[in-house]
Protein backbone atom coordinates (compact mmCIF):
# COMPACT_ATOMS: atom_id res chain seq x y z
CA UNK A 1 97.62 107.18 89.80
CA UNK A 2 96.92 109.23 92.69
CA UNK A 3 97.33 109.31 96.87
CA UNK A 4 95.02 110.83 99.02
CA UNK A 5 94.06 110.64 102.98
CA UNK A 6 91.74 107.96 103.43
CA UNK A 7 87.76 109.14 103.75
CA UNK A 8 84.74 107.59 105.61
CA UNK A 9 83.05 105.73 102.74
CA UNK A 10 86.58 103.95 101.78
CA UNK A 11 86.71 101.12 104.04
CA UNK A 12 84.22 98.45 102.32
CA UNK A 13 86.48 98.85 99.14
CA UNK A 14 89.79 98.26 101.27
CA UNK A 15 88.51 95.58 102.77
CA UNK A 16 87.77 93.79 99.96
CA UNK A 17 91.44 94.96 98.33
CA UNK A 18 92.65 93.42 101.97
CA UNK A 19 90.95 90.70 101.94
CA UNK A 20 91.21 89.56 97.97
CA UNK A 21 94.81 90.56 98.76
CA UNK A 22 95.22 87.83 101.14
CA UNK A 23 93.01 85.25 99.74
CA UNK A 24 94.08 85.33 95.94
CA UNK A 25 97.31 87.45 95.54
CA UNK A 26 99.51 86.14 98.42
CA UNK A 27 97.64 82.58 99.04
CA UNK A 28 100.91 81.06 98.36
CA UNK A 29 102.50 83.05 101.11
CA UNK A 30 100.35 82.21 103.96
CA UNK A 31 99.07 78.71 105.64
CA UNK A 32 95.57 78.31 106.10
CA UNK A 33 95.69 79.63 110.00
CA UNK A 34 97.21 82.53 108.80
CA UNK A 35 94.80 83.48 106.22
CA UNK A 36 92.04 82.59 108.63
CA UNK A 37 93.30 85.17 110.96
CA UNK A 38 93.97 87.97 109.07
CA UNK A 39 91.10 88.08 106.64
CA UNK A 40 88.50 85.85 107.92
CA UNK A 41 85.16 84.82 105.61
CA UNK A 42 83.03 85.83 108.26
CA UNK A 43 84.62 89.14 109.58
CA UNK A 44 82.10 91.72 110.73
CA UNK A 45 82.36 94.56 108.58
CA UNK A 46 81.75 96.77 111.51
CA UNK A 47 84.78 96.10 112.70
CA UNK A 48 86.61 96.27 109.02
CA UNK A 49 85.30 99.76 109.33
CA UNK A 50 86.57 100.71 112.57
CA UNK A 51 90.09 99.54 112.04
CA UNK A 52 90.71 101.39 108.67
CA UNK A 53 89.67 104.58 110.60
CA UNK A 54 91.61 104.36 113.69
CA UNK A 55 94.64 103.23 110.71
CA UNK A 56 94.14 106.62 108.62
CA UNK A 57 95.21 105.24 105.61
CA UNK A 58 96.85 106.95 102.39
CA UNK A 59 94.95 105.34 100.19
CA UNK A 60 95.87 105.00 96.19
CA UNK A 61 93.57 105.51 93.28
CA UNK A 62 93.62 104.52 89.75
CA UNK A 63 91.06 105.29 87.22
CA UNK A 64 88.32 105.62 90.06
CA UNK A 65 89.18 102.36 92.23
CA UNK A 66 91.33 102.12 94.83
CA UNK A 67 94.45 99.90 94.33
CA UNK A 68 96.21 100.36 97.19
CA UNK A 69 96.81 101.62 100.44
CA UNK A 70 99.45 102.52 103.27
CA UNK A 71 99.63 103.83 106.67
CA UNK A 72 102.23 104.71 109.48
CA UNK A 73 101.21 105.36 112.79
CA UNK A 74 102.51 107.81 115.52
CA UNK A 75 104.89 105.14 116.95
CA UNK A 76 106.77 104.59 113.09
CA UNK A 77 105.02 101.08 112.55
C-alpha cells in the first residue's frame, strides 16, 4: 500500500470509490436524502472533478487502484 498527493487524472476513479462508498459500503448508515445529496446518480462529473482538485487529496494505492483517500485543508477540517 502506498500514499501519494493526488494527480489530475485521479478524480473519475475517486469518484466512483466516493460514490460506491456511499451507495454500497455505508447504505446502512445513511437515509435516502442523505445519499441523494452526497453522491447523487446524476452528478456532473465536471464538477466531481473540480472538487477533488480544490480538496488535494492524499490519495492511497494498492496494487495499481486507488482504495482510498484523505485530505485536510488549511483551516484543520
Amino acid at each position: 500500500m502506498d500514499v501519494r498527493k493526488f494527480r489530475q487524472g485521479d478524480e473519475k476513479e475517486l469518484w466512483e470509490l466516493f460514490y460506491n462508498t456511499i451507495h454500497n459500503v455505508n447504505i446502512l448508515d445513511y437515509d435516502k436524502a442523505q445519499v441523494a445529496a452526497w453522491a447523487p446518480d446524476d452528478l456532473d462529473i465536471n464538477f466531481a472533478v473540480q472538487k477533488f482538485r480544490e480538496l488535494d487529496p492524499l490519495v492511497v494505492i494498492q496494487d495499481g487502484k486507488i482504495i482510498g483517500y484523505a485530505d485536510i485543508q488549511s483551516d484543520g477540517c
